[in-house]
C-alpha atoms as a PDB file:
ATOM      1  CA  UNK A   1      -9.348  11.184 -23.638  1.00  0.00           C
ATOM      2  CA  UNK A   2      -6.681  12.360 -20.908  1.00  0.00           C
ATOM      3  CA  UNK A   3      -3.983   9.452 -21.041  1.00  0.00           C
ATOM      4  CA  UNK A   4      -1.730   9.750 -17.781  1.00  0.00           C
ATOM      5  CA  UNK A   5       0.410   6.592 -16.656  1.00  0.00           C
ATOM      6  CA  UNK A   6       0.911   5.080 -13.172  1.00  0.00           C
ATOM      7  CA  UNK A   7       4.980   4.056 -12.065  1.00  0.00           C
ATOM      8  CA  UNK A   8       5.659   1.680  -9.085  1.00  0.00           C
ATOM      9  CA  UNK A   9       8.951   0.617  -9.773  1.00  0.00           C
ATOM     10  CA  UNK A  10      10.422   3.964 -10.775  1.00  0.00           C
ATOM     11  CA  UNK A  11      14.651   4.250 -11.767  1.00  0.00           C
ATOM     12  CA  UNK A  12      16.115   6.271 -14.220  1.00  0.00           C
ATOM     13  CA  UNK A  13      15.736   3.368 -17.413  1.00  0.00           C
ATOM     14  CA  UNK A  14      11.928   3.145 -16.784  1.00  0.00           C
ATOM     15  CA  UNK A  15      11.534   6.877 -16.824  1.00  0.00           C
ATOM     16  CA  UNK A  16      13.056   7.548 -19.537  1.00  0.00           C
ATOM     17  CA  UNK A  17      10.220   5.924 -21.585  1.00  0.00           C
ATOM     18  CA  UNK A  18       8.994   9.013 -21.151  1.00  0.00           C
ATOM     19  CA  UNK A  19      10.601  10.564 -24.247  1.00  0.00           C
ATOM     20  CA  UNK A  20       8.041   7.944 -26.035  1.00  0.00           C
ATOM     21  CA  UNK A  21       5.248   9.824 -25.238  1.00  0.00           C
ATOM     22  CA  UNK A  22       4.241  12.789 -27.367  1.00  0.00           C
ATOM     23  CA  UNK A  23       1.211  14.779 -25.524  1.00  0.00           C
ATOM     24  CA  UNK A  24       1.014  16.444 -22.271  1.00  0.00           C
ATOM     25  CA  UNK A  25       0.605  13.615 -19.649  1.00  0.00           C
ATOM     26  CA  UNK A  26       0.838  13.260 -15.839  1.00  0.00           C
ATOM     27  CA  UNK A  27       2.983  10.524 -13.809  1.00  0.00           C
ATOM     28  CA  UNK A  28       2.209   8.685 -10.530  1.00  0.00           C
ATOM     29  CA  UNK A  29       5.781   7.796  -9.184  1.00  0.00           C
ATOM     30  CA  UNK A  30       5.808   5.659  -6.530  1.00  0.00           C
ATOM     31  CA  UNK A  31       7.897   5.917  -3.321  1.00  0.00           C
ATOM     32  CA  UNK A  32       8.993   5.516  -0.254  1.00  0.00           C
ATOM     33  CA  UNK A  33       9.608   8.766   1.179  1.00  0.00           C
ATOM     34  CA  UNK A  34       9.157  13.027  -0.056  1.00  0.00           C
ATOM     35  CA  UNK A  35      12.768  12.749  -0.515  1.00  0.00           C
ATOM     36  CA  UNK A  36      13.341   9.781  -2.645  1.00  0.00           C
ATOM     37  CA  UNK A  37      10.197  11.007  -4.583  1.00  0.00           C
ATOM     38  CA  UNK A  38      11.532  14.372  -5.496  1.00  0.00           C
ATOM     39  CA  UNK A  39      14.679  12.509  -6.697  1.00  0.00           C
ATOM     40  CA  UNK A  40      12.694  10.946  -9.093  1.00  0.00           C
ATOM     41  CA  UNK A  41      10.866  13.709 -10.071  1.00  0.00           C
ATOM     42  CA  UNK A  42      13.620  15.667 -11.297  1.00  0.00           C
ATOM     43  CA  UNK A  43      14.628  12.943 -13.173  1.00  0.00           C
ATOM     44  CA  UNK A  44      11.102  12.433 -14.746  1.00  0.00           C
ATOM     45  CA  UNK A  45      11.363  16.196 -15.777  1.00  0.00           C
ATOM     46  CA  UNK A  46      14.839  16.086 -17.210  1.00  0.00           C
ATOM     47  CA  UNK A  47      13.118  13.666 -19.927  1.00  0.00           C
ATOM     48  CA  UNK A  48       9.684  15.168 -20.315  1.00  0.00           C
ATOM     49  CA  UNK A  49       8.606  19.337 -19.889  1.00  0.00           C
ATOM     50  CA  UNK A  50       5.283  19.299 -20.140  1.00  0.00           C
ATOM     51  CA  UNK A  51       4.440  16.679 -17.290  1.00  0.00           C
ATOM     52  CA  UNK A  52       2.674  16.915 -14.018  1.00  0.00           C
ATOM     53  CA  UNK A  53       4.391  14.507 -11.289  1.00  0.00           C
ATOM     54  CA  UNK A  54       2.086  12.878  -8.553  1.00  0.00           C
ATOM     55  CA  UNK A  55       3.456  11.136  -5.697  1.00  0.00           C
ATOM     56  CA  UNK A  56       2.345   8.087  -4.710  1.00  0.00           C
ATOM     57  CA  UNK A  57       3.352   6.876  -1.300  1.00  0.00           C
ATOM     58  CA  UNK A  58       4.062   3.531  -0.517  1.00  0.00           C
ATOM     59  CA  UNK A  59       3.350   2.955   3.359  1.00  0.00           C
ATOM     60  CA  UNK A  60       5.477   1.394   5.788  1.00  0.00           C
ATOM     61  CA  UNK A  61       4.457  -2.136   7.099  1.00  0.00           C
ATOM     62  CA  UNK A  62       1.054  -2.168   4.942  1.00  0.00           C
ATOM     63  CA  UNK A  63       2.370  -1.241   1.012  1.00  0.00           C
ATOM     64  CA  UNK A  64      -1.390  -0.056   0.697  1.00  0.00           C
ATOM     65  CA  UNK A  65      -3.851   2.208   2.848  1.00  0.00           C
ATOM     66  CA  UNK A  66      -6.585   1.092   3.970  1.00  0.00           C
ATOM     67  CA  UNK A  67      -7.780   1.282   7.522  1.00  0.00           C
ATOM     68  CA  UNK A  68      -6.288  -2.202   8.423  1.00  0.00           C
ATOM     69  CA  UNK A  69      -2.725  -0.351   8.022  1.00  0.00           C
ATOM     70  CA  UNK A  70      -0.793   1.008  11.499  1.00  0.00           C
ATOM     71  CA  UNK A  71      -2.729   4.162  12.975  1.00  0.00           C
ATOM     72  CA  UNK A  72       1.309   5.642  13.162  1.00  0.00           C
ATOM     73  CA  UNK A  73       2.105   4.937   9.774  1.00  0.00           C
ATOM     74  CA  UNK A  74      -0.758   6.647   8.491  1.00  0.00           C
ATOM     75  CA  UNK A  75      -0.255   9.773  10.684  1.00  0.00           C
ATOM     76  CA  UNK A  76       3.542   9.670   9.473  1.00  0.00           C
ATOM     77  CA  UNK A  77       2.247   9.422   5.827  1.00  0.00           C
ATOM     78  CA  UNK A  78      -0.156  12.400   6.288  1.00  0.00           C
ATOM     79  CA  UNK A  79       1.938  14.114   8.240  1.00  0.00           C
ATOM     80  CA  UNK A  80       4.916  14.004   4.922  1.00  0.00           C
ATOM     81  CA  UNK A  81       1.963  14.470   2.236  1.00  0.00           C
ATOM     82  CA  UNK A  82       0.535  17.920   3.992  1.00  0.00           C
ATOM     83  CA  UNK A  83       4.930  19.509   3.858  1.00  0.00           C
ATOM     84  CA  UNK A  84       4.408  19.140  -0.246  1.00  0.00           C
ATOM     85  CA  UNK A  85       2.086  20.787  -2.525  1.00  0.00           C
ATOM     86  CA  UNK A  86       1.965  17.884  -5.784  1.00  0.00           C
ATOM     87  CA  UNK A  87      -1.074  15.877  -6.513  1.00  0.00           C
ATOM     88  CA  UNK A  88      -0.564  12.871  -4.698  1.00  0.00           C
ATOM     89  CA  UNK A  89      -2.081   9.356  -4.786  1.00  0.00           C
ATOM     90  CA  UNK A  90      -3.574   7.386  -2.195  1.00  0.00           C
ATOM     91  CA  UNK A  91      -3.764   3.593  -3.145  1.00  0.00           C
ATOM     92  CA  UNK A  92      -6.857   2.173  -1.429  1.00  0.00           C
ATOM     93  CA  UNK A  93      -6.608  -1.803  -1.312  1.00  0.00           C
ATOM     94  CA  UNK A  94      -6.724  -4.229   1.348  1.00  0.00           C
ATOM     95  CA  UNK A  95      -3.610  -5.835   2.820  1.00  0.00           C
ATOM     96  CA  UNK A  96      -2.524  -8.778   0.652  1.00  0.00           C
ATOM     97  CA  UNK A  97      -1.816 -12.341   1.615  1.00  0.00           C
ATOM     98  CA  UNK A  98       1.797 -11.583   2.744  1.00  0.00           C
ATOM     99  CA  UNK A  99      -0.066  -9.445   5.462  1.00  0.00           C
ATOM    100  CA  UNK A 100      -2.703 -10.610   6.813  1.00  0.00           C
ATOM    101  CA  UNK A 101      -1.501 -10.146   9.884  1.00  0.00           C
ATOM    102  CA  UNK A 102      -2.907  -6.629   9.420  1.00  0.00           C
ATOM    103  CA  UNK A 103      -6.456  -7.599   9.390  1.00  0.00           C
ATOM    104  CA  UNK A 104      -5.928  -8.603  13.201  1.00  0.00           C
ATOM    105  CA  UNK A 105      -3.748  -6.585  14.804  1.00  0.00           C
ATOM    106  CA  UNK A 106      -5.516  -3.515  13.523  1.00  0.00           C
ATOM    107  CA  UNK A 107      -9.302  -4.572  13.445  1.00  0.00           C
ATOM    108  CA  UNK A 108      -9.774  -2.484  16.727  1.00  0.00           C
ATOM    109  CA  UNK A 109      -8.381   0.728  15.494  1.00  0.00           C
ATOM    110  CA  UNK A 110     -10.730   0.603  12.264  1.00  0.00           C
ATOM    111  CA  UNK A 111     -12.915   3.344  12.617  1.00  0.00           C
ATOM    112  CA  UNK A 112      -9.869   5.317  13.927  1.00  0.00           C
ATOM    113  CA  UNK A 113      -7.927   5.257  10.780  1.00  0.00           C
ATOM    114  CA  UNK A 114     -10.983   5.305   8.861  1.00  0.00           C
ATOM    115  CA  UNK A 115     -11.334   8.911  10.264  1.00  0.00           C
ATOM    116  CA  UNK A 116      -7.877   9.625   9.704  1.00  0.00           C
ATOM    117  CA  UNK A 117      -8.012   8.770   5.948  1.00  0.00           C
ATOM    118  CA  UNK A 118     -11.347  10.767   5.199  1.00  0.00           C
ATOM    119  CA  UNK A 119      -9.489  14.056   6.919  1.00  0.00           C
ATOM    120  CA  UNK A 120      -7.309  13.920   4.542  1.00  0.00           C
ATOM    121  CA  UNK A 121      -9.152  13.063   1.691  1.00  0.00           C
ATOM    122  CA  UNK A 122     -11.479  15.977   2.506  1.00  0.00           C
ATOM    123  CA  UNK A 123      -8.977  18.974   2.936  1.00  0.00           C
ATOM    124  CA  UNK A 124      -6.824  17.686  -0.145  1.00  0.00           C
ATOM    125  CA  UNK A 125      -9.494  16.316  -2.345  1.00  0.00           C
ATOM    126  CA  UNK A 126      -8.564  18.993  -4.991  1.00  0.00           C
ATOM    127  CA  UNK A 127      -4.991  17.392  -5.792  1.00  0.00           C
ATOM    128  CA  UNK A 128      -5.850  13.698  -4.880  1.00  0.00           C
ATOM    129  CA  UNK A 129      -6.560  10.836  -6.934  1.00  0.00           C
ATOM    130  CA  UNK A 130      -7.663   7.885  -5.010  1.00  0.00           C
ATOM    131  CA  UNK A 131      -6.903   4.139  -7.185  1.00  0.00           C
ATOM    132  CA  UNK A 132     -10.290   1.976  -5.770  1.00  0.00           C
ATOM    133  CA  UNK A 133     -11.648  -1.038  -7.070  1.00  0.00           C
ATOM    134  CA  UNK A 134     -14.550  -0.959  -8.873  1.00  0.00           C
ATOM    135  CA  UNK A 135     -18.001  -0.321  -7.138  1.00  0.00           C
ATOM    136  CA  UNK A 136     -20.429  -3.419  -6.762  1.00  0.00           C
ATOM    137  CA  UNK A 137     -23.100  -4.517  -4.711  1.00  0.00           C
ATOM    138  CA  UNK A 138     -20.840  -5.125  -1.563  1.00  0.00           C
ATOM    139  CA  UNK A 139     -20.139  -1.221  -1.433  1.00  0.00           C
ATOM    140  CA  UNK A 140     -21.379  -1.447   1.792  1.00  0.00           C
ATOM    141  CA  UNK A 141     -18.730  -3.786   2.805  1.00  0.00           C
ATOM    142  CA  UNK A 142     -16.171  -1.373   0.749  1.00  0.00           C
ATOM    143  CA  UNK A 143     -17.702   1.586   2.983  1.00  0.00           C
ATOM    144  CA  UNK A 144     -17.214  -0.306   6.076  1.00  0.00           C
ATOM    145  CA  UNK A 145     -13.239  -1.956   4.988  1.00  0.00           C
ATOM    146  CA  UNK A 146     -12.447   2.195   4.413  1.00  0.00           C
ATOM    147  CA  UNK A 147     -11.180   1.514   1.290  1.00  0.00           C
ATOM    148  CA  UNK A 148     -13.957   4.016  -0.857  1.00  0.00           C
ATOM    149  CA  UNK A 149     -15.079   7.379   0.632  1.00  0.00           C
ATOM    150  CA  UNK A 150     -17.220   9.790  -1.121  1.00  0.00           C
ATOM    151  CA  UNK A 151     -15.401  13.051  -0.746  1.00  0.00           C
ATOM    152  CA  UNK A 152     -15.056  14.474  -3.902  1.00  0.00           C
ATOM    153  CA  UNK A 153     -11.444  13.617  -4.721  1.00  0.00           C
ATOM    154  CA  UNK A 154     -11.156  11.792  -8.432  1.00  0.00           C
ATOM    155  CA  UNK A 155     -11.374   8.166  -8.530  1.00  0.00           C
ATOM    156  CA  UNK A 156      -9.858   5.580 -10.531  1.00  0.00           C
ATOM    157  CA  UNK A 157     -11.634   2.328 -10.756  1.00  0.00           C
ATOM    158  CA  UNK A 158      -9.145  -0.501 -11.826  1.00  0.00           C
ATOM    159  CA  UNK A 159     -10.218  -2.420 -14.337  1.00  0.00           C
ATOM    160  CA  UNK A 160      -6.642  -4.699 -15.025  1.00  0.00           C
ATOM    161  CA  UNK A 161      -8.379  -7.213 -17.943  1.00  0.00           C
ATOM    162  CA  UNK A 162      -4.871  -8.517 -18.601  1.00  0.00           C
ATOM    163  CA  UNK A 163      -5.301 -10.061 -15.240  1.00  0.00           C
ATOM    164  CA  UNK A 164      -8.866 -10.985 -15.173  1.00  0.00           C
ATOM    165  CA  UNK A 165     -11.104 -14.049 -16.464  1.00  0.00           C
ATOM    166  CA  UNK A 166     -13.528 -13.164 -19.003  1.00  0.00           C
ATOM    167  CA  UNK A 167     -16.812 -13.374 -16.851  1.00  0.00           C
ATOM    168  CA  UNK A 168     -15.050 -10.967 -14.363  1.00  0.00           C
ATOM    169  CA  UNK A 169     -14.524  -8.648 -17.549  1.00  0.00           C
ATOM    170  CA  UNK A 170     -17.793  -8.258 -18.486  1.00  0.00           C
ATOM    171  CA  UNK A 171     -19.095  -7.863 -15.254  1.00  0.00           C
ATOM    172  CA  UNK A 172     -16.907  -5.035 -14.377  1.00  0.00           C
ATOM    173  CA  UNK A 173     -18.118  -3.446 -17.422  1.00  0.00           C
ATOM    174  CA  UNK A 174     -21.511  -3.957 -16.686  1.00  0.00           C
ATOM    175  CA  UNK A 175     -20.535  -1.612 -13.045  1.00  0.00           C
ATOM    176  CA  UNK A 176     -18.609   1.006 -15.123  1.00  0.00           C
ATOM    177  CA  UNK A 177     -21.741   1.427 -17.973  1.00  0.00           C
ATOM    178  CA  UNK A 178     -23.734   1.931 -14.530  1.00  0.00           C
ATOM    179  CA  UNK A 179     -21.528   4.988 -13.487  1.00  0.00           C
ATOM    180  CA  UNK A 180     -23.590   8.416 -13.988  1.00  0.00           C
ATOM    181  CA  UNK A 181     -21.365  10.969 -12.432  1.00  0.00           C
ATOM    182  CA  UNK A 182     -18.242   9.922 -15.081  1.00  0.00           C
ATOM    183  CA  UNK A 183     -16.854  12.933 -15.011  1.00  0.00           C
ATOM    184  CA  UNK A 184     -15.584  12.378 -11.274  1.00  0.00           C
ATOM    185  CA  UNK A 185     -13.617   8.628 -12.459  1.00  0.00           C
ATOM    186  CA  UNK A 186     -10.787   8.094 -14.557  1.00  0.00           C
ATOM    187  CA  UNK A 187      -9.961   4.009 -15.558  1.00  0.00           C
ATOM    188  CA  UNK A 188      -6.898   2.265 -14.268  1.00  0.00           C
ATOM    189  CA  UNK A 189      -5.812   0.098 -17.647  1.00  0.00           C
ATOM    190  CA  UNK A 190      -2.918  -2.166 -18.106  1.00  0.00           C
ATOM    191  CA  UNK A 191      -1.046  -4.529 -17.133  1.00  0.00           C
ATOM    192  CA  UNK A 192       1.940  -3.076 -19.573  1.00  0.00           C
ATOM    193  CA  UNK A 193       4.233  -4.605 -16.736  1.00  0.00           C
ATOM    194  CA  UNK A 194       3.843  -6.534 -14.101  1.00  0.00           C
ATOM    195  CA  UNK A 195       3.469  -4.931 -10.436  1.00  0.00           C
ATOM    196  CA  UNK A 196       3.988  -5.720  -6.723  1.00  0.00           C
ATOM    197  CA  UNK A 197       1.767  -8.292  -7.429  1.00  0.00           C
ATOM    198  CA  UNK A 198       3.913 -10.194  -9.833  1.00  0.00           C
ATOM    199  CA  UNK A 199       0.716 -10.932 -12.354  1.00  0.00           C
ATOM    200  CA  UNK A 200       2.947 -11.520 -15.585  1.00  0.00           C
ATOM    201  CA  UNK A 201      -0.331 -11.411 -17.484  1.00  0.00           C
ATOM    202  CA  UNK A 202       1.027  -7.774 -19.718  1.00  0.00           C
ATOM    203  CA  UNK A 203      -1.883  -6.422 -21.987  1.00  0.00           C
ATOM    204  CA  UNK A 204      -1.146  -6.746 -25.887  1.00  0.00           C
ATOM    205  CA  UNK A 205      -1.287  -3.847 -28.068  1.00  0.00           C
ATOM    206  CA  UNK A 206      -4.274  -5.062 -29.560  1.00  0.00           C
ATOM    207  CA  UNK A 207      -6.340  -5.660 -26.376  1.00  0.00           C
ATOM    208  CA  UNK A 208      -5.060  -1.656 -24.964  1.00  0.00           C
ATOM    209  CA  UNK A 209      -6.738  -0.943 -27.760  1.00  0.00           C
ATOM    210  CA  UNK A 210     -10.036  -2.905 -26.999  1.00  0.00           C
ATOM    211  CA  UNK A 211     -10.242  -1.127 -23.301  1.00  0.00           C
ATOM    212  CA  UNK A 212      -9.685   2.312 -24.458  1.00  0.00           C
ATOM    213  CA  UNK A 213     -12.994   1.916 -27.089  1.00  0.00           C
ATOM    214  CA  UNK A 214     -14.939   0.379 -24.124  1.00  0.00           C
ATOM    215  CA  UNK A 215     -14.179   3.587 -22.056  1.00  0.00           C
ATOM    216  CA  UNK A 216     -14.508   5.801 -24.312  1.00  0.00           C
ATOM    217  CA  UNK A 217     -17.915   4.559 -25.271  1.00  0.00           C
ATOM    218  CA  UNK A 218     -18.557   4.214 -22.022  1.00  0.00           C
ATOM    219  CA  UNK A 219     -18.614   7.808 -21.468  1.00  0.00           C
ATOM    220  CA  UNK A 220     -15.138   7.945 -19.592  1.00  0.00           C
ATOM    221  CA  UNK A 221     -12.916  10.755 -20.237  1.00  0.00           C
ATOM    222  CA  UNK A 222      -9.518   9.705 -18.937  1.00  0.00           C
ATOM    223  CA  UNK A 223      -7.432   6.575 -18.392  1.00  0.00           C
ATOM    224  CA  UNK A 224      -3.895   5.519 -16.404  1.00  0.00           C
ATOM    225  CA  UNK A 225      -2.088   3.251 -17.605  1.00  0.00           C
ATOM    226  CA  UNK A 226      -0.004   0.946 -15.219  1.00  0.00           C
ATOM    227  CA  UNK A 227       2.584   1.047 -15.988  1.00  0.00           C
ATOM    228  CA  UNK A 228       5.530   3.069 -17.767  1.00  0.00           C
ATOM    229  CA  UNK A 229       8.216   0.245 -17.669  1.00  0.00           C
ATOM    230  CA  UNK A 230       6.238  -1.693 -20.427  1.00  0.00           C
ATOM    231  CA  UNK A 231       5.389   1.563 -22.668  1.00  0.00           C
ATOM    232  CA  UNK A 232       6.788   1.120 -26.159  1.00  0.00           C
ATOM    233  CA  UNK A 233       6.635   2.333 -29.345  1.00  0.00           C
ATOM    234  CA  UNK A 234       3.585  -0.269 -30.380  1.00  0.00           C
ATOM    235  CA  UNK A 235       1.642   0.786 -27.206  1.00  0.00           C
ATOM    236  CA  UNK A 236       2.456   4.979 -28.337  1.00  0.00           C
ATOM    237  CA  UNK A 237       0.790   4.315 -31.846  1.00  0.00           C
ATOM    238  CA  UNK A 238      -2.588   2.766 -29.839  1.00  0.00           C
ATOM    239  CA  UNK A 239      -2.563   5.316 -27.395  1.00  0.00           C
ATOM    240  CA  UNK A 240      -2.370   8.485 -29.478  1.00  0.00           C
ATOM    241  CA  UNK A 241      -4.807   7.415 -31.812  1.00  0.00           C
ATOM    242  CA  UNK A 242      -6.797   7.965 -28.414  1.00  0.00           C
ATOM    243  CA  UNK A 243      -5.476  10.735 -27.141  1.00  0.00           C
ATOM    244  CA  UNK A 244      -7.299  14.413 -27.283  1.00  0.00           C
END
């Protein structure tokens, strides 16, 4: 499998776990702006040659896109994306409970940024990767919330177990056995460290090692882990065992 890794919080101690990894690999280094993003990348390259850099953009007022973010910040974000060439990102989850505020003031502009979003799905699709949550029976609802378009860009499905109850386990698996098209998905895996959602539920070694034989029996042909900042030396042996 392709193993590529996923950085939210990104400074110059976490990327340097780079020099842990061993194979050709791509990063998804989150940020704020192009500029504080290309900072970062230089950094990321300084400890690893053979890497491809994504950016992923973290949006003003909303963290996330989805349609319930503002129609301005989403023309802003496009707007930046379309003056740089790298793959890029686009993290489609609802506003969390620190925003809900979202869900009303922008209800009314829904099918407005919904629009906006698949424009730019559909002329980039060839350098996107768009982080969704796994497919169930309420895609319709998904569809509808704007936060999983069928354009052709890659897709990865996160599947945190570190942060999930058993039951939920196995019935995500269930969904991602159902997949046909694999080819088109990658798997989100982790938690190696903890995230904007403060879940301090981190993935043993021994469990990594559990989700990456599920996938790859699945029929899955590439993972990201989430995230660098917990990558060590005991997570490298599981991973590379994995790796081709």
């Amino acid at each position: 499998m392709k193993i590529e890794f996923y950085e939210e919080f990104p400074n110059k101690e976490n990327l340097k776990k780079l020099k842990l990894i061993k194979f050709p690999t791509k990063i998804f280094i989150a940020a704020k702006s192009i500029k504080e993003f290309q900072e970062f990348e230089k950094i990321a390259k300084s400890y690893k040659k053979d890497i491809e850099i994504a950016y992923w953009p973290i949006v003003k007022n909303s963290y996330w896109i989805s349609p319930f973010s503002n129609t301005k910040d989403l023309l802003e974000l496009f707007s930046e994306l379309n003056k740089i060439k790298n793959p890029v990102l686009i993290d489609l989850e609802l506003p969390r409970k620190t925003r809900k505020d979202l869900y009303l003031r922008n209800v009314f502009y829904l099918r407005k940024n919904k629009k906006l979003i698949r424009k730019f799905l559909e002329e980039n699709k060839s350098r996107t990767t768009t982080a969704e949550y796994i497919r169930s029976p309420l895609k319709k609802s998904m569809r509808f919330c704007g936060v999983d378009f069928d354009v052709g860009t890659e897709k990865s499905l996160m599947h945190y177990t570190s942060r999930k109850p058993k039951e939920k386990i196995i019935y995500e698996r269930k969904l991602l056995n159902s997949i046909k098209n694999k080819n088109q998905f990658s798997i989100s895996l982790g938690l190696l460290a903890k995230g904007v959602s403060q879940s301090k539920k981190v993935l043993s070694p021994e469990n990594l090692e559990k989700d990456l034989k599920f996938v790859q029996k699945a029929g899955f042909k590439k993972v990201v882990i989430f995230r660098l900042e917990g990558l060590n030396k005991n997570y490298m042996k599981v991973l590379a065992r994995y790796y081709n």
